[in-house]
PDB file of N, CA and C in Angstrom:
ATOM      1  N   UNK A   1       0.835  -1.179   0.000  1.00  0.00           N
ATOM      2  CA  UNK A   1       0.000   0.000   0.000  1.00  0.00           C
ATOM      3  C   UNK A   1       0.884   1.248   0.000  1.00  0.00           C
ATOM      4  N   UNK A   2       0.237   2.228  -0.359  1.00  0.00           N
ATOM      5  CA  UNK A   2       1.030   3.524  -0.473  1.00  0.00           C
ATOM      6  C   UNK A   2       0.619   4.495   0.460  1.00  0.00           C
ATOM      7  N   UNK A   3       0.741   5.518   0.814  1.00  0.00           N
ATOM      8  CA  UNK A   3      -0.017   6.236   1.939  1.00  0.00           C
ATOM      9  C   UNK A   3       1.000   7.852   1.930  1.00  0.00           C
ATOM     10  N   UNK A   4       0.239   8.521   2.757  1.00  0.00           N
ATOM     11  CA  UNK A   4       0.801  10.289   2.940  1.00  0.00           C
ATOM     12  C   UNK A   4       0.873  10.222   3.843  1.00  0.00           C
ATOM     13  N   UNK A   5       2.073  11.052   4.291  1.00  0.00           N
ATOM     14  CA  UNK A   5       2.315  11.316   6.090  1.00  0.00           C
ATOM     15  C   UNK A   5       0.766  12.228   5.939  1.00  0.00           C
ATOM     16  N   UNK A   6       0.829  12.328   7.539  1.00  0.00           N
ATOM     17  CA  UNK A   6      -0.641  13.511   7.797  1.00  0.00           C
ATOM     18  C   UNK A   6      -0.199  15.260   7.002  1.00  0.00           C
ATOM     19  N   UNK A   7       1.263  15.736   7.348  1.00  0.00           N
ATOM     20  CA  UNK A   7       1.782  17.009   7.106  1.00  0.00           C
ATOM     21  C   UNK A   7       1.511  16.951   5.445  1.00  0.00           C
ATOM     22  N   UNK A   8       2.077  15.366   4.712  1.00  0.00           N
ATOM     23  CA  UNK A   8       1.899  15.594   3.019  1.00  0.00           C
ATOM     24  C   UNK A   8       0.410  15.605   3.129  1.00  0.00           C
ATOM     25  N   UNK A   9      -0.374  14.937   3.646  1.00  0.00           N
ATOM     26  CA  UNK A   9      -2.178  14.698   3.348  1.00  0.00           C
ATOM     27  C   UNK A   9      -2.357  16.505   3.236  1.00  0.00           C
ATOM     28  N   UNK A  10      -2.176  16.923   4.853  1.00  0.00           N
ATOM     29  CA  UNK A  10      -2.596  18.364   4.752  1.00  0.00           C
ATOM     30  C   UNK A  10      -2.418  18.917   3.542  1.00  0.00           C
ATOM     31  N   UNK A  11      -0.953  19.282   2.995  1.00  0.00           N
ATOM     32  CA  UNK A  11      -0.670  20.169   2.090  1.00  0.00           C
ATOM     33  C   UNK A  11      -1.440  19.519   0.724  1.00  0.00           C
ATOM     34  N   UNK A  12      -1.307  18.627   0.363  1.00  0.00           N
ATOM     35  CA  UNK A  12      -2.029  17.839  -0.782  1.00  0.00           C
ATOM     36  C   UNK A  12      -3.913  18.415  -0.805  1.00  0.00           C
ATOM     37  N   UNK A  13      -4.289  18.526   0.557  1.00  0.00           N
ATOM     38  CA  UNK A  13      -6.380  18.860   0.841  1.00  0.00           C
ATOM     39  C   UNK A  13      -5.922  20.781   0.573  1.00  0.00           C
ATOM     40  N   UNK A  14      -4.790  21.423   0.999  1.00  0.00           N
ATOM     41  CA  UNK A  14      -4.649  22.658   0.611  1.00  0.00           C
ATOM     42  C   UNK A  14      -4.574  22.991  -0.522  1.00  0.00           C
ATOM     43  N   UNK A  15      -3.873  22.609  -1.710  1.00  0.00           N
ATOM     44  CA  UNK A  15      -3.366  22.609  -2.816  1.00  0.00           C
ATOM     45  C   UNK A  15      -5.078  21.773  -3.613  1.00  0.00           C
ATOM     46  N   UNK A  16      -5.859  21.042  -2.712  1.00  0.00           N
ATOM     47  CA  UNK A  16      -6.819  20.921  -3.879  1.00  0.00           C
ATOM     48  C   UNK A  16      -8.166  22.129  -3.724  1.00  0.00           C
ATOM     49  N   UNK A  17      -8.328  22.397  -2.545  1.00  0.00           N
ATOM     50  CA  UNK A  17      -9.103  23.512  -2.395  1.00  0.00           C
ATOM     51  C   UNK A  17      -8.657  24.711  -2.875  1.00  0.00           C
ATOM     52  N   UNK A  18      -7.236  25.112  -3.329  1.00  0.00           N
ATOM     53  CA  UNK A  18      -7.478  26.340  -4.256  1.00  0.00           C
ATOM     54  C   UNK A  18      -7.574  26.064  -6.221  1.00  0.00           C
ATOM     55  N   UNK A  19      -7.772  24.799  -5.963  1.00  0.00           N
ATOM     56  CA  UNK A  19      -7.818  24.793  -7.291  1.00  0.00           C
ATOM     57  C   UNK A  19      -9.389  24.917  -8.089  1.00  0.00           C
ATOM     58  N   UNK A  20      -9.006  25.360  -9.382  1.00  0.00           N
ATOM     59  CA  UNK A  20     -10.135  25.673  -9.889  1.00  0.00           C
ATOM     60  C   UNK A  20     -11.350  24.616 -10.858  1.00  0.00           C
ATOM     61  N   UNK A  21     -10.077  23.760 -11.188  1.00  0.00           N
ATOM     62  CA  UNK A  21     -11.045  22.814 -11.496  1.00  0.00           C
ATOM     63  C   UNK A  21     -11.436  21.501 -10.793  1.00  0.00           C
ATOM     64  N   UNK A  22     -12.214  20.475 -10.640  1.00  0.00           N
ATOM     65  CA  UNK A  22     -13.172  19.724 -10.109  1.00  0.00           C
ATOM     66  C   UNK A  22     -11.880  18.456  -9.782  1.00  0.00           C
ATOM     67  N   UNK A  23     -11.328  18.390  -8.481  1.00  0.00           N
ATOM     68  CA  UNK A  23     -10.172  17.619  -8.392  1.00  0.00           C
ATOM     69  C   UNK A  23     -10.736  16.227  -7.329  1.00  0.00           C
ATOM     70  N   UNK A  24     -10.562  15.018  -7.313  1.00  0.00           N
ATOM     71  CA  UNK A  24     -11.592  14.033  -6.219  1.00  0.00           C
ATOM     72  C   UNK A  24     -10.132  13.675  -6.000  1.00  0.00           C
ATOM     73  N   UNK A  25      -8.657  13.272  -6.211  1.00  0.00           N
ATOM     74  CA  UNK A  25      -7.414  13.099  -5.686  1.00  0.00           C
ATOM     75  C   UNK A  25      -5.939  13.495  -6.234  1.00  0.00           C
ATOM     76  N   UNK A  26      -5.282  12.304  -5.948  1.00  0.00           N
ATOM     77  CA  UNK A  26      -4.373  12.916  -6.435  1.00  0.00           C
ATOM     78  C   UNK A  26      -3.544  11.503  -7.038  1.00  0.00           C
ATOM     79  N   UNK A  27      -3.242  11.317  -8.372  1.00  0.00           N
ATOM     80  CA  UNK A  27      -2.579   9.897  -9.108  1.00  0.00           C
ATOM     81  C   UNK A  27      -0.956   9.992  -8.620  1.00  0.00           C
ATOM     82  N   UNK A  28      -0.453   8.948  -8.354  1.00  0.00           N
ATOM     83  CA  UNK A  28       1.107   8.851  -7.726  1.00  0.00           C
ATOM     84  C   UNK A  28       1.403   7.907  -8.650  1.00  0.00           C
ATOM     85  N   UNK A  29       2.466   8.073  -9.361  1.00  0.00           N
ATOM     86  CA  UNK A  29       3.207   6.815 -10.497  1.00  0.00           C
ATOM     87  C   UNK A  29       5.023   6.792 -10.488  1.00  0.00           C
ATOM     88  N   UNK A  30       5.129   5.994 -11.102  1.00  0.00           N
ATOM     89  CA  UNK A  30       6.638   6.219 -11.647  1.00  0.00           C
ATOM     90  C   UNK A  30       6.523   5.745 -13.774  1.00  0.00           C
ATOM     91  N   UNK A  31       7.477   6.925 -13.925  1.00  0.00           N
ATOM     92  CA  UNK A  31       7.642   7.125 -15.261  1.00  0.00           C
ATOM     93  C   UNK A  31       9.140   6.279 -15.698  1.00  0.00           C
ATOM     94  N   UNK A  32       9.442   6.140 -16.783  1.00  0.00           N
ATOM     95  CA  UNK A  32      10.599   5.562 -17.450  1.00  0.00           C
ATOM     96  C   UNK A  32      11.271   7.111 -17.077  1.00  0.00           C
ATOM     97  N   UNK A  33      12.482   7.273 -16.846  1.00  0.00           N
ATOM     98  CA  UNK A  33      13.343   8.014 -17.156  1.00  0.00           C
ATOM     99  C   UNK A  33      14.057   8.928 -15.718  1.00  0.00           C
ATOM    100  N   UNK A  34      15.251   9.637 -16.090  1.00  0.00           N
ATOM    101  CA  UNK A  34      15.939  10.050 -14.859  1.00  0.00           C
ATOM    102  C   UNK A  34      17.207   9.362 -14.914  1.00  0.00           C
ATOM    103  N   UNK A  35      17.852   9.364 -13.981  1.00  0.00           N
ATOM    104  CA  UNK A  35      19.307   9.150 -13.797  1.00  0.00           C
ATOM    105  C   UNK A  35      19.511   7.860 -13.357  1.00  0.00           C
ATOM    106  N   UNK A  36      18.638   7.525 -12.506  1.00  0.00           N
ATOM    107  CA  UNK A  36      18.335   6.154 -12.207  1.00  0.00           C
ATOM    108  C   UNK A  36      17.188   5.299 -12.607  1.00  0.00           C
ATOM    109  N   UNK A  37      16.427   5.582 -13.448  1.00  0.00           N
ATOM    110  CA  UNK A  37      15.565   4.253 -14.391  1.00  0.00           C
ATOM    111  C   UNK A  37      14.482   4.816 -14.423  1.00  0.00           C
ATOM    112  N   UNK A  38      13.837   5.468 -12.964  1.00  0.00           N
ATOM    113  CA  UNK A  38      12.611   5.526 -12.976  1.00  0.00           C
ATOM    114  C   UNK A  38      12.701   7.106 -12.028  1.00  0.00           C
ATOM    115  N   UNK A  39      11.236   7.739 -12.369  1.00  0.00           N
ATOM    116  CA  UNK A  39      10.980   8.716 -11.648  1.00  0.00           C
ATOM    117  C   UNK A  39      10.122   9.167 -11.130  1.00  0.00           C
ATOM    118  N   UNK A  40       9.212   9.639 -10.124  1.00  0.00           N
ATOM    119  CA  UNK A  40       8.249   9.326  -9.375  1.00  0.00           C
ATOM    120  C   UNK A  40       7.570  10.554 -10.234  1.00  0.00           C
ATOM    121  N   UNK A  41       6.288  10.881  -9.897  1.00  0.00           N
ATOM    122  CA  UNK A  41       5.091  11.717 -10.568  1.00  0.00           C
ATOM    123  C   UNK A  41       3.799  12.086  -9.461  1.00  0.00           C
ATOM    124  N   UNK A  42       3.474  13.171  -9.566  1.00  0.00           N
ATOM    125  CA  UNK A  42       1.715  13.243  -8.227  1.00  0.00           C
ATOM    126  C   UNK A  42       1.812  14.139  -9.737  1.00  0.00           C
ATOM    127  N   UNK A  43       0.066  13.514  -9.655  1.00  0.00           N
ATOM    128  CA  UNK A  43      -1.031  15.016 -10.258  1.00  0.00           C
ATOM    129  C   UNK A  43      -1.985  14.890  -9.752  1.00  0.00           C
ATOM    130  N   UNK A  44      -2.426  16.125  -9.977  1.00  0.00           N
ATOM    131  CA  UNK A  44      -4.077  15.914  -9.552  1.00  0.00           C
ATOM    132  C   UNK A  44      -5.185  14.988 -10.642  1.00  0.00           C
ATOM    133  N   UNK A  45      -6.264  14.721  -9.760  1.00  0.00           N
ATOM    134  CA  UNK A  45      -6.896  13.397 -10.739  1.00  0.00           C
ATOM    135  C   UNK A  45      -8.384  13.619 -10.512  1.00  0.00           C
ATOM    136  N   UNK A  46      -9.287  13.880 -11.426  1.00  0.00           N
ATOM    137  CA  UNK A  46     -10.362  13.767 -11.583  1.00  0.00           C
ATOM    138  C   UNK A  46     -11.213  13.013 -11.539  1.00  0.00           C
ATOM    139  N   UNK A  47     -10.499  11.620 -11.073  1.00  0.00           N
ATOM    140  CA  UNK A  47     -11.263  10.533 -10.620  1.00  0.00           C
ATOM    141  C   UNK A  47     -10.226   9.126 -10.810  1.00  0.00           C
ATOM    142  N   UNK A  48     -10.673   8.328 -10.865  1.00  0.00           N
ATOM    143  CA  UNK A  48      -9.673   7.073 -11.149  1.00  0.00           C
ATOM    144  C   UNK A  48      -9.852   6.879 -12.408  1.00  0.00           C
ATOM    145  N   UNK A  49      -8.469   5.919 -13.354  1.00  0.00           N
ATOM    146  CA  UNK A  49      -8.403   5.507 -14.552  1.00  0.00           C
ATOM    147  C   UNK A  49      -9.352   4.059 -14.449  1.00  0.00           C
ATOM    148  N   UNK A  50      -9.372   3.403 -15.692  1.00  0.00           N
ATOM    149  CA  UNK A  50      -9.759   1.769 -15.644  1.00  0.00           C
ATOM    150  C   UNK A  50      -8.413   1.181 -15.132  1.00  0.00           C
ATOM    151  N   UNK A  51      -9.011   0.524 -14.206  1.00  0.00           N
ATOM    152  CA  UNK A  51      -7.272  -0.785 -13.751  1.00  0.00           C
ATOM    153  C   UNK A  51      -6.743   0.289 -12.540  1.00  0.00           C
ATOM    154  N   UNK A  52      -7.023   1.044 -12.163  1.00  0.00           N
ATOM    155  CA  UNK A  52      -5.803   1.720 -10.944  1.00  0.00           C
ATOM    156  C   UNK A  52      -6.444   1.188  -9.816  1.00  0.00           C
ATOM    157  N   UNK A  53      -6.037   1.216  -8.844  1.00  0.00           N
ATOM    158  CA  UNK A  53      -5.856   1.095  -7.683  1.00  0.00           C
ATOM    159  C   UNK A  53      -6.402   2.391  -6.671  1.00  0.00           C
ATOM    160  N   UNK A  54      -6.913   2.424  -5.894  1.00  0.00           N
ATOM    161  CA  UNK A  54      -7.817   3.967  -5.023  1.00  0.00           C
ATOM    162  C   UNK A  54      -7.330   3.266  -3.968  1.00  0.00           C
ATOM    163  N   UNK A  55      -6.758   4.365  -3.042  1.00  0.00           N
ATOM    164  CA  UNK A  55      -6.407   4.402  -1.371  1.00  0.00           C
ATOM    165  C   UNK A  55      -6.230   5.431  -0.742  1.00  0.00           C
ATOM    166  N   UNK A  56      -7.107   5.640   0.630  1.00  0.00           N
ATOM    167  CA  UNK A  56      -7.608   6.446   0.808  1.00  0.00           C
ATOM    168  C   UNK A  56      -5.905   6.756   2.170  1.00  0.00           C
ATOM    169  N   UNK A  57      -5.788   7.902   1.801  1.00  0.00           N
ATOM    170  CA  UNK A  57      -4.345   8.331   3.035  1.00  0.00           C
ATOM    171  C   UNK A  57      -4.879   9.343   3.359  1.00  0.00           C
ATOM    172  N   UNK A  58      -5.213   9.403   4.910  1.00  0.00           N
ATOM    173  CA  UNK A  58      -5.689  10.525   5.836  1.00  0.00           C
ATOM    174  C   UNK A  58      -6.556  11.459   4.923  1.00  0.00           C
ATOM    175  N   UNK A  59      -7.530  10.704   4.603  1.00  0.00           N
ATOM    176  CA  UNK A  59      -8.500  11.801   3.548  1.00  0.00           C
ATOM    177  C   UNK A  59      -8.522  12.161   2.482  1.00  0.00           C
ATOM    178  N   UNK A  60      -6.966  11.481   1.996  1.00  0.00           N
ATOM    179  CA  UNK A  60      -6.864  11.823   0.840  1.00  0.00           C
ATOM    180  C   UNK A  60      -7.036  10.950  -0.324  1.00  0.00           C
ATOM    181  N   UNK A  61      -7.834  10.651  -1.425  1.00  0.00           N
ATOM    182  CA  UNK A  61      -7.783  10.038  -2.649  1.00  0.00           C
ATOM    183  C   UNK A  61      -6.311   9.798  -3.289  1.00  0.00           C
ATOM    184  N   UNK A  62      -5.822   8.466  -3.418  1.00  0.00           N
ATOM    185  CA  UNK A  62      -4.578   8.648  -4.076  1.00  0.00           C
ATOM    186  C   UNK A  62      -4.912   7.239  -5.128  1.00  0.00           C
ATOM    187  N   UNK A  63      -4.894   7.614  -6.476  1.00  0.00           N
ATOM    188  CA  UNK A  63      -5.199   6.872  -7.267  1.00  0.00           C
ATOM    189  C   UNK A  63      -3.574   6.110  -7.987  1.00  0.00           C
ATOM    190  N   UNK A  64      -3.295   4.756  -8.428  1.00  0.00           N
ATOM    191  CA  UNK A  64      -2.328   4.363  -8.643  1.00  0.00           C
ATOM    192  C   UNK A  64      -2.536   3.288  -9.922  1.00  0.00           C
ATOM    193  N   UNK A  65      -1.897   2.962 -11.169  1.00  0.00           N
ATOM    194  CA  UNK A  65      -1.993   2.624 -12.300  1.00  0.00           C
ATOM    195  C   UNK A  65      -1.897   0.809 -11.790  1.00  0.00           C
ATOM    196  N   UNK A  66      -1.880   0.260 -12.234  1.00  0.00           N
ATOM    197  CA  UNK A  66      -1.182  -1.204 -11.617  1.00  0.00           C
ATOM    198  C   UNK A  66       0.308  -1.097 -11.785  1.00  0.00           C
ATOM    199  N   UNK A  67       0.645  -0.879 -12.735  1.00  0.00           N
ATOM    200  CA  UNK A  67       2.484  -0.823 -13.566  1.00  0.00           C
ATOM    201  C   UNK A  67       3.059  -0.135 -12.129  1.00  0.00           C
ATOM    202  N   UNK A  68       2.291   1.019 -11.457  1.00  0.00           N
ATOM    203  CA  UNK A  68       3.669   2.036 -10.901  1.00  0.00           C
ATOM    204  C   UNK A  68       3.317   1.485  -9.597  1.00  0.00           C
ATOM    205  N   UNK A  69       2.041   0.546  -9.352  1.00  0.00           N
ATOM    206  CA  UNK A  69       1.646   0.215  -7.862  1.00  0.00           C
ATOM    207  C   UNK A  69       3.042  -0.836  -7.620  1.00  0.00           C
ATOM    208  N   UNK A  70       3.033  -1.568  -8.526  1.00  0.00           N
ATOM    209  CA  UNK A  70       4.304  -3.099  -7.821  1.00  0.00           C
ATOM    210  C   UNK A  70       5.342  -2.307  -7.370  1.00  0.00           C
ATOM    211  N   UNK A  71       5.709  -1.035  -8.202  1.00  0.00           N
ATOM    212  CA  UNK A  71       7.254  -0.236  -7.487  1.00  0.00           C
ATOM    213  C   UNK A  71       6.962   0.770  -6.287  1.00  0.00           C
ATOM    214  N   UNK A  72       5.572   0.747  -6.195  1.00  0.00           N
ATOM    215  CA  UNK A  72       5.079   1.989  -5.028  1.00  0.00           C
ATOM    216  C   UNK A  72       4.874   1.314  -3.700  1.00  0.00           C
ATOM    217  N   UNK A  73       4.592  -0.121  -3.803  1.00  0.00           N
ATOM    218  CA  UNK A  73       4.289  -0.621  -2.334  1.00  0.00           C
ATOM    219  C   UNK A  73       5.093  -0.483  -1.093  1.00  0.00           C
ATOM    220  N   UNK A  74       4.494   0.037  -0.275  1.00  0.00           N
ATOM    221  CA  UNK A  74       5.332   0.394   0.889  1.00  0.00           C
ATOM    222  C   UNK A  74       5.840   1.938   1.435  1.00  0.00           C
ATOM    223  N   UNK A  75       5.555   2.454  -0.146  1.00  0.00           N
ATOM    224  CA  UNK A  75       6.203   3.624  -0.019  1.00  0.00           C
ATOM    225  C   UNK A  75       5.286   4.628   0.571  1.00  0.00           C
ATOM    226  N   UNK A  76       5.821   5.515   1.441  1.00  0.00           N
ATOM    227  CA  UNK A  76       5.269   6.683   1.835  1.00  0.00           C
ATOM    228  C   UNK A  76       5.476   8.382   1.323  1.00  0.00           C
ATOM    229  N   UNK A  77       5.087   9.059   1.097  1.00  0.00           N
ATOM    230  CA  UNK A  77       4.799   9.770   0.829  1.00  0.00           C
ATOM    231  C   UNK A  77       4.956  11.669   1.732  1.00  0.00           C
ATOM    232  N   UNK A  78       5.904  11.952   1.856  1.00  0.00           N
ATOM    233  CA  UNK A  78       6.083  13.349   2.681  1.00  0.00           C
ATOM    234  C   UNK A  78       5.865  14.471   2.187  1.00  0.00           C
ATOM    235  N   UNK A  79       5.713  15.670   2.874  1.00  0.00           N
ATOM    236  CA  UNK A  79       6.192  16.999   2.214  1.00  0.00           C
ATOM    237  C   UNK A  79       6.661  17.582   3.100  1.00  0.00           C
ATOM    238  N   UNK A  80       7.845  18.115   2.766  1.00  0.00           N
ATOM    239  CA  UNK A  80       9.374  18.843   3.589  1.00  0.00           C
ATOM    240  C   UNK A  80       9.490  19.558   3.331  1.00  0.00           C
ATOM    241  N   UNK A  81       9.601  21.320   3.948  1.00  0.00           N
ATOM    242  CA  UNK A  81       9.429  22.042   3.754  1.00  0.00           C
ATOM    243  C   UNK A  81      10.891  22.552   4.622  1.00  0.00           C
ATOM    244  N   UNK A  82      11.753  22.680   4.143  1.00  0.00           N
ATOM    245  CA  UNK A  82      12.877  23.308   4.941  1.00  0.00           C
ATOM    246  C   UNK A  82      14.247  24.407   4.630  1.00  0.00           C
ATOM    247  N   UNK A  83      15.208  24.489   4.748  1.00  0.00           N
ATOM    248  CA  UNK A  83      16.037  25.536   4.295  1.00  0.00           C
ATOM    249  C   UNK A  83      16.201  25.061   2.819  1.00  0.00           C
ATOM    250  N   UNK A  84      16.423  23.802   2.810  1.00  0.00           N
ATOM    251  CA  UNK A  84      17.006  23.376   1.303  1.00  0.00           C
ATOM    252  C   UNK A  84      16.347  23.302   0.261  1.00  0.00           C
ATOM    253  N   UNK A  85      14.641  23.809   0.426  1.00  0.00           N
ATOM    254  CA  UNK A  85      13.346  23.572  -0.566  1.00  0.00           C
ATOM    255  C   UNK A  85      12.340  22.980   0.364  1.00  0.00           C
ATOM    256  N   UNK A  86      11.215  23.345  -0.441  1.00  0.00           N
ATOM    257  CA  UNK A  86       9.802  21.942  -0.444  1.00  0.00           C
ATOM    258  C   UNK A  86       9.524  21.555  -1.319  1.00  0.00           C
ATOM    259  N   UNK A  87       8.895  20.698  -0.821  1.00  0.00           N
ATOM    260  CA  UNK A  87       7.988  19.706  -1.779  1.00  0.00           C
ATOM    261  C   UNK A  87       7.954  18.291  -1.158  1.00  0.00           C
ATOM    262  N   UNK A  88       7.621  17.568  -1.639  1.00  0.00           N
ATOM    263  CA  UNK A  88       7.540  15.882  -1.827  1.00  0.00           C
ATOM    264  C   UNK A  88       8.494  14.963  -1.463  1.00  0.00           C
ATOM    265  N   UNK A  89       8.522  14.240  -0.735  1.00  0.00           N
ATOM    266  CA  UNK A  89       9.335  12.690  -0.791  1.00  0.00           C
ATOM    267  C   UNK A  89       9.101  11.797  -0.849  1.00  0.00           C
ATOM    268  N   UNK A  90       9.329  10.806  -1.542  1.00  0.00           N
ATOM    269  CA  UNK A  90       9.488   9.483  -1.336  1.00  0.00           C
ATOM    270  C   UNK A  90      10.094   8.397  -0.604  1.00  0.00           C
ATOM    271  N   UNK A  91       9.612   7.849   0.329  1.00  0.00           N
ATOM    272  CA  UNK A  91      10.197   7.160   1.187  1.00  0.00           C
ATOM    273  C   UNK A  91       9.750   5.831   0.699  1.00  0.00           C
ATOM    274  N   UNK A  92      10.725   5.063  -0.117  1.00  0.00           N
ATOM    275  CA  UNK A  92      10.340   4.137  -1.431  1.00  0.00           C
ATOM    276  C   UNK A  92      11.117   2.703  -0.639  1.00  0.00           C
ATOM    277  N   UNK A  93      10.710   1.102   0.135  1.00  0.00           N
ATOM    278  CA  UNK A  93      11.357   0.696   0.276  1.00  0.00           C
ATOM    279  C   UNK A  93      12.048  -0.562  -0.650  1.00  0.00           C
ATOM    280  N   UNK A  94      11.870   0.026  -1.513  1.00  0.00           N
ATOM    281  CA  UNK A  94      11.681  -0.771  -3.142  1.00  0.00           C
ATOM    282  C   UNK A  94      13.146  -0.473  -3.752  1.00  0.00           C
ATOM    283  N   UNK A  95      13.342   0.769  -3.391  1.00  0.00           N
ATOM    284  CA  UNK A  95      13.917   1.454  -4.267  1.00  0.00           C
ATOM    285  C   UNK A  95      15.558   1.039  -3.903  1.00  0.00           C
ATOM    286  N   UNK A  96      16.556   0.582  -4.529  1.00  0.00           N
ATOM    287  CA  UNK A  96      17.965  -0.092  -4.672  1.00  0.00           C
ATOM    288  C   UNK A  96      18.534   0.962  -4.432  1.00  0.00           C
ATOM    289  N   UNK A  97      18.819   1.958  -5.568  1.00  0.00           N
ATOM    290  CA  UNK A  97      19.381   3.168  -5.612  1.00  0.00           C
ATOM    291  C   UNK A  97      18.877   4.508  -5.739  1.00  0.00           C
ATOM    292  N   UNK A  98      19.029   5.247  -5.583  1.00  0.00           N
ATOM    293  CA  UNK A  98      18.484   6.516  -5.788  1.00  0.00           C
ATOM    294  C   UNK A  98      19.377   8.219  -6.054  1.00  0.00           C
ATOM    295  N   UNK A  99      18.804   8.970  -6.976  1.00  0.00           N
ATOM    296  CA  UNK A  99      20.384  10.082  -7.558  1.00  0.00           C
ATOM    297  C   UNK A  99      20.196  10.830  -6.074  1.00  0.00           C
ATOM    298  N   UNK A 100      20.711  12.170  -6.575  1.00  0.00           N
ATOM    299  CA  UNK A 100      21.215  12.722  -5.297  1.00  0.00           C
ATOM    300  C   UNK A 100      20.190  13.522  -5.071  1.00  0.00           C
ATOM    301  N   UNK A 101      19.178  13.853  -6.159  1.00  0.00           N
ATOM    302  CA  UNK A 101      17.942  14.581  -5.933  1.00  0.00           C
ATOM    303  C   UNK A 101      16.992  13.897  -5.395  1.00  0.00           C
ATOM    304  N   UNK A 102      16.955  12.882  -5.399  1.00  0.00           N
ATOM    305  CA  UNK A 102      16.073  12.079  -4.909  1.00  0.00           C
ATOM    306  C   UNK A 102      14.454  12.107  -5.483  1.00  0.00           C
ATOM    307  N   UNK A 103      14.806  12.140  -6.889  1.00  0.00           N
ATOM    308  CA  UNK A 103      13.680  12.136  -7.883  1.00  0.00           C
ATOM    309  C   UNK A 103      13.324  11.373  -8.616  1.00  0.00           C
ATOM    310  N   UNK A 104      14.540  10.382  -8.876  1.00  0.00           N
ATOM    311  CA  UNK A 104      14.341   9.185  -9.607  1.00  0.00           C
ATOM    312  C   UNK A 104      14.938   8.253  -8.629  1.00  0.00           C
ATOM    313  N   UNK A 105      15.168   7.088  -9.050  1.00  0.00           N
ATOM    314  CA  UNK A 105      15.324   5.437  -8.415  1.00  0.00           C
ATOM    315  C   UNK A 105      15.704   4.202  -8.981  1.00  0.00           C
ATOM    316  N   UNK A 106      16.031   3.295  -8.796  1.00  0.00           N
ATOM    317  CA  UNK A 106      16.118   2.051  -9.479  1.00  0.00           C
ATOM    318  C   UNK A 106      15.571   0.828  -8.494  1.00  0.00           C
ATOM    319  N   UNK A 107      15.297  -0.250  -9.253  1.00  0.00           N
ATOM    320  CA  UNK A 107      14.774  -1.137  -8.175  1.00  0.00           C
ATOM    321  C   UNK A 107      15.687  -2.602  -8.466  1.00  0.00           C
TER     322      UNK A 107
END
């Protein structure tokens, strides 16, 4: 299963209430490409695809493809907000290697 800390849930229910169009979650995947094989992805999602996967993390809708669920299991989900940037993490226990940005991965 995949899941959001409570701090990522919050910011994720903030970020959908100012938006303007009609948002029910948010899709989490990994794409081909990056430094290490693969690279993680959030958008917002208007509902679920055919074949994904729906799980609900502290309120939040997080919709998942089957392909990016086998590399997502386990993984959690942050948002860090500190001197060095914000945004997102992945706390992936899948993941072999990972670059120094910590944006892509290998398994």
């Amino acid at each position: 299963m995949i899941s959001l800390t409570e701090t990522a849930a919050t910011k994720v229910r903030e970020m959908i209430a100012k938006r303007a169009t009609p948002t029910e979650g948010l899709r989490v995947g990994v794409r081909g490409g990056g430094c290490s094989g693969f690279t993680y992805f959030l958008e917002f999602a208007e509902g679920a695809n055919k074949g994904d996967r729906e799980v609900d993390s502290h309120g939040v809708k997080l919709f998942v493809d089957p392909k990016s669920y086998l590399y997502l299991m386990g993984t959690e989900v942050d948002y860090v907000d500190s001197l060095a940037g914000a945004g997102f993490k992945f706390q992936n226990p899948n993941a072999r290697r990972t670059c120094g940005c910590g944006e892509s991965f290998s398994v």
